[in-house]
N, C-alpha and C. Protein backbone atom coordinates (compact mmCIF):
# COMPACT_ATOMS: atom_id res chain seq x y z
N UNK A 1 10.57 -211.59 81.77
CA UNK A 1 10.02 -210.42 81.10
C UNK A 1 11.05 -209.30 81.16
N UNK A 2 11.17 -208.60 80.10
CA UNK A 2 12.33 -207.53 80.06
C UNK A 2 11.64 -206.24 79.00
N UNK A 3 11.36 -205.05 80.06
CA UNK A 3 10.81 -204.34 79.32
C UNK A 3 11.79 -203.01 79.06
N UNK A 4 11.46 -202.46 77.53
CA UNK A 4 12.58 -201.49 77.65
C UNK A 4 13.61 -201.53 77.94
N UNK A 5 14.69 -202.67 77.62
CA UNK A 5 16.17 -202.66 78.24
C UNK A 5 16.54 -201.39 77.64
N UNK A 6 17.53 -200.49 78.18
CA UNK A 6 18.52 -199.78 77.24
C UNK A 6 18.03 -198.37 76.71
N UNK A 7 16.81 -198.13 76.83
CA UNK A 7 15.86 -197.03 77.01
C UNK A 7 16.45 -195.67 77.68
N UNK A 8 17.49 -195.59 78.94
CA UNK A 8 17.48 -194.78 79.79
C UNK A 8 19.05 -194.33 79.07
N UNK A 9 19.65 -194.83 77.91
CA UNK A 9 20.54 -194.54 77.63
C UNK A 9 20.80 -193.85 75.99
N UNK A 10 21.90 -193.70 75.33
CA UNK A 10 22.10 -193.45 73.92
C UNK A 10 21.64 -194.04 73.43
N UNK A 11 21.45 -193.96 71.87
CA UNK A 11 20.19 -194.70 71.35
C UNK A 11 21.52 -195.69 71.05
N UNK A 12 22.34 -195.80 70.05
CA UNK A 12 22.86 -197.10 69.78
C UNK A 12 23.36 -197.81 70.98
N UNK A 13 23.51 -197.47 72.38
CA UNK A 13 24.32 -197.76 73.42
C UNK A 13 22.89 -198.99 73.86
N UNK A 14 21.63 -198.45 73.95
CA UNK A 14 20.40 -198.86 74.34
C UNK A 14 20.23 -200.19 73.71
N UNK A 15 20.24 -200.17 72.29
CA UNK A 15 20.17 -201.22 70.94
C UNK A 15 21.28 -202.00 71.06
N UNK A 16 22.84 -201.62 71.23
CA UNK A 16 23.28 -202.84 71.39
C UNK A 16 23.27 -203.36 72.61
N UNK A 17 23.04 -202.82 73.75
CA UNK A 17 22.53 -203.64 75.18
C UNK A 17 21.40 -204.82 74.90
N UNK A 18 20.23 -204.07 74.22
CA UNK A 18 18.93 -205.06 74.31
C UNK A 18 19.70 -206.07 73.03
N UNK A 19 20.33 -206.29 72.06
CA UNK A 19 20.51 -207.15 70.99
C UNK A 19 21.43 -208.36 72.19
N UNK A 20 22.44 -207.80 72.58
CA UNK A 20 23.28 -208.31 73.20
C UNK A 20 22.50 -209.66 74.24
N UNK A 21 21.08 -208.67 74.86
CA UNK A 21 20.41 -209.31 75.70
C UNK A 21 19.69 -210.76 75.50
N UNK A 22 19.27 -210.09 73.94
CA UNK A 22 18.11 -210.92 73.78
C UNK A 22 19.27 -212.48 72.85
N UNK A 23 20.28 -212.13 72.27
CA UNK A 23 21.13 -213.30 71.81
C UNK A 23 21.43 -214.33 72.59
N UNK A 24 22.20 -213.47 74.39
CA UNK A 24 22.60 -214.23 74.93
C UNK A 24 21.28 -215.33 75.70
N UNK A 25 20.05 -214.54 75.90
CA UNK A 25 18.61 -215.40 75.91
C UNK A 25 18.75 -216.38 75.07
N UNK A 26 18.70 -215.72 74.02
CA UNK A 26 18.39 -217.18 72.77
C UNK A 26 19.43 -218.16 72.80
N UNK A 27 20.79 -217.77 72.92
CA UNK A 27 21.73 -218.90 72.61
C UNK A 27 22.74 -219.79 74.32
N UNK A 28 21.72 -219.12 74.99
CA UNK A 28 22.76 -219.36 76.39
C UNK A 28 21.55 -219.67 77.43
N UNK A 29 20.47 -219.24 77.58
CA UNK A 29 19.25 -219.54 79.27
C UNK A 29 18.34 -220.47 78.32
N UNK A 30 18.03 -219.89 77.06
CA UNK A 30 16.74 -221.01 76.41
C UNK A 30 15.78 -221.15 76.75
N UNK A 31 15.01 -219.76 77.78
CA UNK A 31 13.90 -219.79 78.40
C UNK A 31 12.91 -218.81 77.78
N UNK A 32 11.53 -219.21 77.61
CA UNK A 32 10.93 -218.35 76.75
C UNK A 32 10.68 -217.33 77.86
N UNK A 33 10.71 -215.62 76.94
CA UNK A 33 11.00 -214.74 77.87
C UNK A 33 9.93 -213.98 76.86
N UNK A 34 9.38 -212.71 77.64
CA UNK A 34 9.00 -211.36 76.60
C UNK A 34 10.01 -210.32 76.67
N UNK A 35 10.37 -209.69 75.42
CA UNK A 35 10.99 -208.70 75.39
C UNK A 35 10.42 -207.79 74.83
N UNK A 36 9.99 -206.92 75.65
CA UNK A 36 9.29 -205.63 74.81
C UNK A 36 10.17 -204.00 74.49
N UNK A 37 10.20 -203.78 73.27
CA UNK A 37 11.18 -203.13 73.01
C UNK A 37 10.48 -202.26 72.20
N UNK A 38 10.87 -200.83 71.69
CA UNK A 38 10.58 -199.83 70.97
C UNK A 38 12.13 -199.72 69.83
N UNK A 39 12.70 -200.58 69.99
CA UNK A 39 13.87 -200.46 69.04
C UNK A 39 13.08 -201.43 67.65
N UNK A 40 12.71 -200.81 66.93
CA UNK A 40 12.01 -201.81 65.82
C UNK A 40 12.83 -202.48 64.83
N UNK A 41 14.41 -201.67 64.88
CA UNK A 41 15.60 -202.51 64.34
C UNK A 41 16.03 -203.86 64.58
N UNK A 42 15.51 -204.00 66.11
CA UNK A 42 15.83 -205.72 66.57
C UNK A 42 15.01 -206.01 66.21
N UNK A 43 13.69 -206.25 65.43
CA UNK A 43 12.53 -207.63 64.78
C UNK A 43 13.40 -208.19 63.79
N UNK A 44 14.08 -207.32 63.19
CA UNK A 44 15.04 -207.92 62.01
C UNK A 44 16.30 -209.34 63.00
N UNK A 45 16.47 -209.51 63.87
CA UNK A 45 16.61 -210.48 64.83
C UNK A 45 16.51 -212.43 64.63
N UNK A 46 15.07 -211.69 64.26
CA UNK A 46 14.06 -213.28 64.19
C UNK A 46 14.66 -213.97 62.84
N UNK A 47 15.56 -213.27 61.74
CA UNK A 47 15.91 -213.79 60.32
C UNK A 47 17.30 -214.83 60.89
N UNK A 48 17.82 -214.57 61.61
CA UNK A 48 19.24 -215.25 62.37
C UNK A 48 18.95 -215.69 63.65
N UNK A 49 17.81 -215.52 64.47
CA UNK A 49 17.79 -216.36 65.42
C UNK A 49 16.59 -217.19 65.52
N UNK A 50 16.99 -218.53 65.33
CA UNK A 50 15.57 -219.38 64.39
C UNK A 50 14.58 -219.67 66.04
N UNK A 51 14.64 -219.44 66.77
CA UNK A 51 13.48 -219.59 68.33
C UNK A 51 12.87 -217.90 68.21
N UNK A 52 13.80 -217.02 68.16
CA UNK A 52 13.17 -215.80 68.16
C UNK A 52 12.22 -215.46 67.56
N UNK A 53 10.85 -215.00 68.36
CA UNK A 53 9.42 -214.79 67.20
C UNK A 53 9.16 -213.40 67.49
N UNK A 54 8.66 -212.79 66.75
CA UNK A 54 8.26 -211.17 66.91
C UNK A 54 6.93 -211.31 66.92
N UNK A 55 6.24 -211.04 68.16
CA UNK A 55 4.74 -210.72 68.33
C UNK A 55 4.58 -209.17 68.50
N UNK A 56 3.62 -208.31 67.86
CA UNK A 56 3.08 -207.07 68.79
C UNK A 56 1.82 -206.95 69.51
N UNK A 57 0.92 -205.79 70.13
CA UNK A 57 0.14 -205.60 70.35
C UNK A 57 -0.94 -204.91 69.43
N UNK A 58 -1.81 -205.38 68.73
CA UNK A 58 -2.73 -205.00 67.91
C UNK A 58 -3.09 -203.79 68.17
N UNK A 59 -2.77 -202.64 67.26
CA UNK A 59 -3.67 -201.39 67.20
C UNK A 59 -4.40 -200.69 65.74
N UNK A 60 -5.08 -200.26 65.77
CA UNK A 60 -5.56 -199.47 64.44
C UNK A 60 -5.99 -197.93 64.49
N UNK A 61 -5.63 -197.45 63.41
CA UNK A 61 -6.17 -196.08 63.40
C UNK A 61 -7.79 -196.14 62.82
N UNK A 62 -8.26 -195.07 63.28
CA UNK A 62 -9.46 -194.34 63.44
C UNK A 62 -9.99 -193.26 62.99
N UNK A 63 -10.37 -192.93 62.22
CA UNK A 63 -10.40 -191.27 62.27
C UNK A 63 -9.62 -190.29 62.61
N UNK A 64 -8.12 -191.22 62.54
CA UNK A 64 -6.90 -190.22 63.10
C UNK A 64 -6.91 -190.23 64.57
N UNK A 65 -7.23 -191.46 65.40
CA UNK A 65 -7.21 -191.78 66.26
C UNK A 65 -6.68 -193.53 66.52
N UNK A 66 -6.13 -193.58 67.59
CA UNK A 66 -5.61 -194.88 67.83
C UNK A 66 -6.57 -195.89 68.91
N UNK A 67 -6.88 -196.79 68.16
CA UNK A 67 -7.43 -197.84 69.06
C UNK A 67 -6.78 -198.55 69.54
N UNK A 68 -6.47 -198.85 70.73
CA UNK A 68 -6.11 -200.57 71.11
C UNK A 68 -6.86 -201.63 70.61
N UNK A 69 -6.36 -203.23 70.16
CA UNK A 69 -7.11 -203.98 70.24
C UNK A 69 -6.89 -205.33 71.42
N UNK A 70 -6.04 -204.56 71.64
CA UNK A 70 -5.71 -205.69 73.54
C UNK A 70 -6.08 -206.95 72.75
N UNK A 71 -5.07 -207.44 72.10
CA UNK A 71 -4.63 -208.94 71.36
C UNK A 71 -2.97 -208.89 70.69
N UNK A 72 -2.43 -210.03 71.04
CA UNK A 72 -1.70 -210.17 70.43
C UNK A 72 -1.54 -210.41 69.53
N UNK A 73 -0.54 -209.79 68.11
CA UNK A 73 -0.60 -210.67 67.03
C UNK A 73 0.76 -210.90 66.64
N UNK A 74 0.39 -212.03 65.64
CA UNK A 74 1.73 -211.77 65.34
C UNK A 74 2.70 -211.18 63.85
N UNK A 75 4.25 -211.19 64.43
CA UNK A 75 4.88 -210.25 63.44
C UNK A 75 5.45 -209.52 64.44
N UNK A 76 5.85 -208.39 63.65
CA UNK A 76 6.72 -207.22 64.14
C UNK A 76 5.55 -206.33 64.08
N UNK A 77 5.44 -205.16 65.15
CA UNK A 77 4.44 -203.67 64.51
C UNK A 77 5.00 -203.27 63.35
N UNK A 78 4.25 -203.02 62.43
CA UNK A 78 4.20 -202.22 61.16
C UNK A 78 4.85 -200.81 61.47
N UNK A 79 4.58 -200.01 62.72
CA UNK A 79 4.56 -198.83 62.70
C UNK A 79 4.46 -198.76 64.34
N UNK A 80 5.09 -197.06 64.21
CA UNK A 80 5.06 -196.91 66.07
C UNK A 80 4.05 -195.73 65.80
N UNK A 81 3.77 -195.85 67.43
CA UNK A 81 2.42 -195.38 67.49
C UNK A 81 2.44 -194.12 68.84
N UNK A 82 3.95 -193.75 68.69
CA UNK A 82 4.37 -192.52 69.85
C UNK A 82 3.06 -191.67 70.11
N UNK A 83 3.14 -190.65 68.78
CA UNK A 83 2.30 -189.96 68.55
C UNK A 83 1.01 -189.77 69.22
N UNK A 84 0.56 -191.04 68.98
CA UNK A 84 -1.05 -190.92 68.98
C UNK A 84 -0.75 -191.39 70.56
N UNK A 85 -0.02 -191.92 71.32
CA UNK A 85 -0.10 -192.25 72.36
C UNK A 85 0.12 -190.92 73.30
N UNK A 86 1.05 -190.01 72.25
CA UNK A 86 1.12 -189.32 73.59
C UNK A 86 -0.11 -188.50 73.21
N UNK A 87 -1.36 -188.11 71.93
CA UNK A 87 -2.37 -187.47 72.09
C UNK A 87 -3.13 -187.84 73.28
N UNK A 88 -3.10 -189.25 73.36
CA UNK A 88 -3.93 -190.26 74.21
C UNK A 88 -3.83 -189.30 75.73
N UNK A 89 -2.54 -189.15 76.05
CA UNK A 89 -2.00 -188.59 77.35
C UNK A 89 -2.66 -187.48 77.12
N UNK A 90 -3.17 -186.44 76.33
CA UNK A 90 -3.21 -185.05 76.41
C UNK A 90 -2.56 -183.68 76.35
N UNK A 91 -1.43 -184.33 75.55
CA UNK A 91 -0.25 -183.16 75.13
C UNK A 91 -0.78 -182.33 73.88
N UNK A 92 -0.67 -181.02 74.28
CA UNK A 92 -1.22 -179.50 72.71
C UNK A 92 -0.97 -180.34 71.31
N UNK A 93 -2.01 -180.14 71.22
CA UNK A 93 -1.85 -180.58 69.53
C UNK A 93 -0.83 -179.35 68.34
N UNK A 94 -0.68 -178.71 69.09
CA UNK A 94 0.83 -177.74 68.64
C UNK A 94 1.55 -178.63 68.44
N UNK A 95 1.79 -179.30 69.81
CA UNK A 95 2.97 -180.06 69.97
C UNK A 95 3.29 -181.10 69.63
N UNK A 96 2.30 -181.69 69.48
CA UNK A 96 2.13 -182.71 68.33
C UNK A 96 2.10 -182.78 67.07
N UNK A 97 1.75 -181.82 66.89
CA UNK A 97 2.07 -181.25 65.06
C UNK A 97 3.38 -181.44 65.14
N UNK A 98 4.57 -180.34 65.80
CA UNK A 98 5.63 -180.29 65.52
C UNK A 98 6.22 -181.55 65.60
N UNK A 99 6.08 -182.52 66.53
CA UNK A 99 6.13 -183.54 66.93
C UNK A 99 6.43 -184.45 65.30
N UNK A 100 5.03 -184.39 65.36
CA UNK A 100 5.27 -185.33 63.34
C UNK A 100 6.07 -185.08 63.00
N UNK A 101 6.02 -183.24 62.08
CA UNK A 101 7.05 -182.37 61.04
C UNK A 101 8.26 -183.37 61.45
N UNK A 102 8.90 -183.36 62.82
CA UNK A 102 10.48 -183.75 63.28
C UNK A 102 10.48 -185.15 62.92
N UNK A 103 9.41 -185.78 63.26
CA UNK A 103 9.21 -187.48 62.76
C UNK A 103 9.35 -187.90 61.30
N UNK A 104 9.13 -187.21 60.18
CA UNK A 104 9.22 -186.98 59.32
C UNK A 104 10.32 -186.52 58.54
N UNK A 105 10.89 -185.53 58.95
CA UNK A 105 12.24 -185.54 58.99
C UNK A 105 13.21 -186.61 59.29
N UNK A 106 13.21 -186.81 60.62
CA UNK A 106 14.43 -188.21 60.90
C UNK A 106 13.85 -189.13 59.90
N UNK A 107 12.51 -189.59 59.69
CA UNK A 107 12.78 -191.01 58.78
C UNK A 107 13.09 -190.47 57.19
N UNK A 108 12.92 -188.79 56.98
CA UNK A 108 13.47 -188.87 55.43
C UNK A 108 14.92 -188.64 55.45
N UNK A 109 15.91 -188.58 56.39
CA UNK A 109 16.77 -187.97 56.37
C UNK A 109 18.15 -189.42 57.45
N UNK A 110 17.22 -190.66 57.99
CA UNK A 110 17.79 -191.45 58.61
C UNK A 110 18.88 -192.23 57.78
N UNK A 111 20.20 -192.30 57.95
CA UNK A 111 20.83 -193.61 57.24
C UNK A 111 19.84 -195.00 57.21
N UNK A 112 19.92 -195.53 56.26
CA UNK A 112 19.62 -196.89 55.76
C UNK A 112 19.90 -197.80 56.61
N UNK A 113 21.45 -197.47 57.37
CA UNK A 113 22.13 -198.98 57.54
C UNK A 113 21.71 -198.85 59.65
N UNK A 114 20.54 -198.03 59.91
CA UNK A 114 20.35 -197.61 61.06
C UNK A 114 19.38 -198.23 61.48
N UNK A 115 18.48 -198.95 60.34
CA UNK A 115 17.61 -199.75 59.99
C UNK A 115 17.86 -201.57 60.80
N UNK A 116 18.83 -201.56 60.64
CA UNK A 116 19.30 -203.20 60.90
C UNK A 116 20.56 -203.36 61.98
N UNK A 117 19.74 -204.17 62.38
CA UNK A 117 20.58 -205.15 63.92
C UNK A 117 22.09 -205.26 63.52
N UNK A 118 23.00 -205.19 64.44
CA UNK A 118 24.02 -205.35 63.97
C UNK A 118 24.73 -206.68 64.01
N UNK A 119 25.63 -207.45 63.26
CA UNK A 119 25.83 -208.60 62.88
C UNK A 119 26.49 -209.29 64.20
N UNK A 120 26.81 -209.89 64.24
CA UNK A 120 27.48 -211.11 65.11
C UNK A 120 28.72 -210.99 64.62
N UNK A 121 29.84 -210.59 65.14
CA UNK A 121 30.07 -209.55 66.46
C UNK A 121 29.92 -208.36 66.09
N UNK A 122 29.10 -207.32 66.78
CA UNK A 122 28.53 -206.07 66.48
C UNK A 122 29.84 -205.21 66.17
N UNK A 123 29.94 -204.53 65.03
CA UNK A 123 30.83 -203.54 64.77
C UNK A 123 30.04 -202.04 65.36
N UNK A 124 31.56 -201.43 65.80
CA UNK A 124 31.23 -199.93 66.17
C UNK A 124 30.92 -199.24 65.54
N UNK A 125 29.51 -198.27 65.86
CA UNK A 125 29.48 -197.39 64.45
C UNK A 125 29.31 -195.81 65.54
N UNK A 126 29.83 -195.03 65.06
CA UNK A 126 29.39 -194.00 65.08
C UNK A 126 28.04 -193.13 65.79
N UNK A 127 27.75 -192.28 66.88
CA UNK A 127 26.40 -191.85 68.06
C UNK A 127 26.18 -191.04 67.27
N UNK A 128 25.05 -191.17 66.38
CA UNK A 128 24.05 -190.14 66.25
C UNK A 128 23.64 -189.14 66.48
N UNK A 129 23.85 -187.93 66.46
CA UNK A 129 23.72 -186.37 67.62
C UNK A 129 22.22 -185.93 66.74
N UNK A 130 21.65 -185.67 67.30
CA UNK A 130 20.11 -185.02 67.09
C UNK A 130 20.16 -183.76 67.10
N UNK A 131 21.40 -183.10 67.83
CA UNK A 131 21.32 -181.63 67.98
C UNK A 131 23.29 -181.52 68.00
N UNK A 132 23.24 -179.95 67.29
CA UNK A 132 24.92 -179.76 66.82
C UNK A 132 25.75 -179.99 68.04
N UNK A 133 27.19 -179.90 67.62
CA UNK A 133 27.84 -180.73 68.35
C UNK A 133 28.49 -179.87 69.01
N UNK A 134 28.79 -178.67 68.37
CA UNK A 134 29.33 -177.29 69.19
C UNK A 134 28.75 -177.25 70.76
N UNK A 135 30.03 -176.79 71.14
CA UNK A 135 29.71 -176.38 72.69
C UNK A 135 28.74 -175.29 73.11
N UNK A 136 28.20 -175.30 74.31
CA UNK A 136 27.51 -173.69 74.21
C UNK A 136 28.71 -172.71 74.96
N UNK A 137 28.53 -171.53 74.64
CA UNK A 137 29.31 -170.79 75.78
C UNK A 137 28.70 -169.95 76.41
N UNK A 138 28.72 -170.22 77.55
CA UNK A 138 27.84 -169.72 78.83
C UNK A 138 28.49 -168.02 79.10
N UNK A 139 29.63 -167.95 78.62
CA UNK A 139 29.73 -166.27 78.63
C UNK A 139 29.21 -165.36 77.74
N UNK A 140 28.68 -165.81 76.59
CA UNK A 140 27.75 -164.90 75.59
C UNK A 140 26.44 -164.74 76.44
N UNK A 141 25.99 -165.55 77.19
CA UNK A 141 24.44 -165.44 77.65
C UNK A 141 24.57 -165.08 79.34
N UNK A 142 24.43 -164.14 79.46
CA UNK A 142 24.18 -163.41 81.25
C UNK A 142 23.50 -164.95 81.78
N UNK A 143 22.64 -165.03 81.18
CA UNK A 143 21.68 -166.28 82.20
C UNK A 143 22.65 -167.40 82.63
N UNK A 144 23.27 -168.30 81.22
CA UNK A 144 23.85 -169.23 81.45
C UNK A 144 25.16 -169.10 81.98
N UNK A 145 25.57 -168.22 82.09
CA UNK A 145 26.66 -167.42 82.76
C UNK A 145 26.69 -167.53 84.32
N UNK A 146 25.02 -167.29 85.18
CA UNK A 146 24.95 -167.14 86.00
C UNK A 146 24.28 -168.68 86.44
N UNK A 147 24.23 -169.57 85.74
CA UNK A 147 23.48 -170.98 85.68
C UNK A 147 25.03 -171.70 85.96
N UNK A 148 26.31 -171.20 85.22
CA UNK A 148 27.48 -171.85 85.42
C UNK A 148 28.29 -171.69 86.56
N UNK A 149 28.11 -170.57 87.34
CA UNK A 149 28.18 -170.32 88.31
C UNK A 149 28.33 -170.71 89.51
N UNK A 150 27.04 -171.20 89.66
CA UNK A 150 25.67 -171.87 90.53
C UNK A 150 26.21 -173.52 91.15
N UNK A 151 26.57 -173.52 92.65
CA UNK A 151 27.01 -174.29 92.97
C UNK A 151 25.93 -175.62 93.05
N UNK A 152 25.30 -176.15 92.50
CA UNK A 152 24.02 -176.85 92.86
C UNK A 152 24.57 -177.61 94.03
N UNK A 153 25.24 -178.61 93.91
CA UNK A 153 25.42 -179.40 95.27
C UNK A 153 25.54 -178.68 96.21
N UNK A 154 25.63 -177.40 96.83
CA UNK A 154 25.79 -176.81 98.11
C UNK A 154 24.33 -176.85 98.31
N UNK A 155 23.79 -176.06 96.94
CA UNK A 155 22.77 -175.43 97.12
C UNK A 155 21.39 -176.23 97.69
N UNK A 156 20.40 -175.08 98.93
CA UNK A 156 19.50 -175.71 99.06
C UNK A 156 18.08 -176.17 97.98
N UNK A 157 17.27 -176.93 98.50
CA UNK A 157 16.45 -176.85 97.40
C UNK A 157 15.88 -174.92 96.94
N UNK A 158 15.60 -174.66 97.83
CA UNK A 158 15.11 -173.11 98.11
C UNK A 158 16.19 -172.41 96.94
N UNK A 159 17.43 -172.41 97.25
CA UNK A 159 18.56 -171.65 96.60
C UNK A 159 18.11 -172.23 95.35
N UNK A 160 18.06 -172.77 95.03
CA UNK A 160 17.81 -173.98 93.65
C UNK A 160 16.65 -172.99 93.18
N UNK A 161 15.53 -172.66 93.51
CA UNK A 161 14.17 -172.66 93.26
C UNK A 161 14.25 -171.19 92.72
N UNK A 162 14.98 -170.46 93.48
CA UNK A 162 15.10 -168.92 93.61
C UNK A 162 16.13 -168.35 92.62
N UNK A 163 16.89 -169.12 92.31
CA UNK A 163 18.08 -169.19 90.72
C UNK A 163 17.13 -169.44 89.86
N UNK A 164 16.26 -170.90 89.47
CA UNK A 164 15.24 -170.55 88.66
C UNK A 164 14.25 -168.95 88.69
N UNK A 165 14.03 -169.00 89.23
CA UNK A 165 12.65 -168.28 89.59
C UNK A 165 13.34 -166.74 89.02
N UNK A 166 15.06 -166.03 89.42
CA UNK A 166 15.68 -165.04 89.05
C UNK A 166 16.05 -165.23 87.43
N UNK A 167 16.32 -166.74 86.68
CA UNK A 167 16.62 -166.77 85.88
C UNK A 167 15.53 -166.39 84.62
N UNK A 168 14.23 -167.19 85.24
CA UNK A 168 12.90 -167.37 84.18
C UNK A 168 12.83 -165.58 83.95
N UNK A 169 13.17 -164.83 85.14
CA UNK A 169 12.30 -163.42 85.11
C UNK A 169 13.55 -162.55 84.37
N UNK A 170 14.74 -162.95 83.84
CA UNK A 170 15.90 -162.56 83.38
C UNK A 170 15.44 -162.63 81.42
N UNK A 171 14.98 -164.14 81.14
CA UNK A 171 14.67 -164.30 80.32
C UNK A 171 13.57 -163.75 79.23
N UNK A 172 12.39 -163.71 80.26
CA UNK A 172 11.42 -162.68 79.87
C UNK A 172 11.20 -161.33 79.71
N UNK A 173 12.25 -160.95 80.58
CA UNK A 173 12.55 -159.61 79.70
C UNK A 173 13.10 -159.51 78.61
N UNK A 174 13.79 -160.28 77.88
CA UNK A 174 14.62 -160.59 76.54
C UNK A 174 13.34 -160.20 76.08
């Protein structure tokens, strides 16, 4: 079982780890395994690797609500279901609004070719930045100025707590 390989990293760095993973599974151990993944680019996988099957977990919407149906089916998910999962958790529906708007955006605004697994042998492409690429400079802003400063490794947790605590009350006066 292999959940989330590649998750804790860049998104293409993540995707070609788990592709990498799940090939050398298919063409080298030959042991049936689960791989559960949120990269929905690898189902496209199963067209070139003839053992590879794409099952998901059955869900449906509701009244704008998400059901589980605790069954497997099969295929690839149609659709991810972030969203409603994290309503599930109890995050502001502010925040979830904005949440969509941005979801909506990346898929009208995603390259095409971001869509699909990369071939056998994976060519390099290019990291994705979600946010500009410019540096910040910590001398325009007093705060981050005094955040750059800030020796953390000396510092105790306390020292730590009390830099926040001077910084938040720096800010709010803005």
């Amino acid at each position: 079982m292999f959940d989330e390989i590649g998750r804790g990293t860049a998104t293409y760095d993540g995707m070609a780890l788990a592709q990498a993973i799940i090939e050398y599974l298919h063409d080298h151990v030959h042991a049936k395994t689960l791989f559960s993944t949120h990269y929905h680019e690898l189902t496209a996988l199963a067209d070139s690797l003839d053992k590879l099957e794409n099952v998901h977990v059955g869900a449906v919407e509701e009244n704008g609500n998400l059901v589980f149906l605790h069954k497997m089916m099969p295929g690839p998910a149609d659709k991810s279901y972030g969203i409603h999962v994290a309503k599930l958790a109890g995050l502001p529906s502010s925040l979830l609004d904005r949440a969509d708007k941005i979801l909506t955006h990346l898929e009208d605004t995603a390259p095409d070719h971001a869509a699909q697994p990369a071939a056998k042998p994976a060519e390099e492409e290019a990291q994705l930045s979600l946010f500009p690429t410019e540096p910040v400079k910590p001398k325009a802003n007093p705060v981050l100025k005094k955040l750059e400063k800030f020796d953390l490794m000396a510092a105790t947790p306390m020292d730590a707590m009390n830099l926040l605590y001077d910084l938040q009350k720096q800010l709010k006066k803005k």
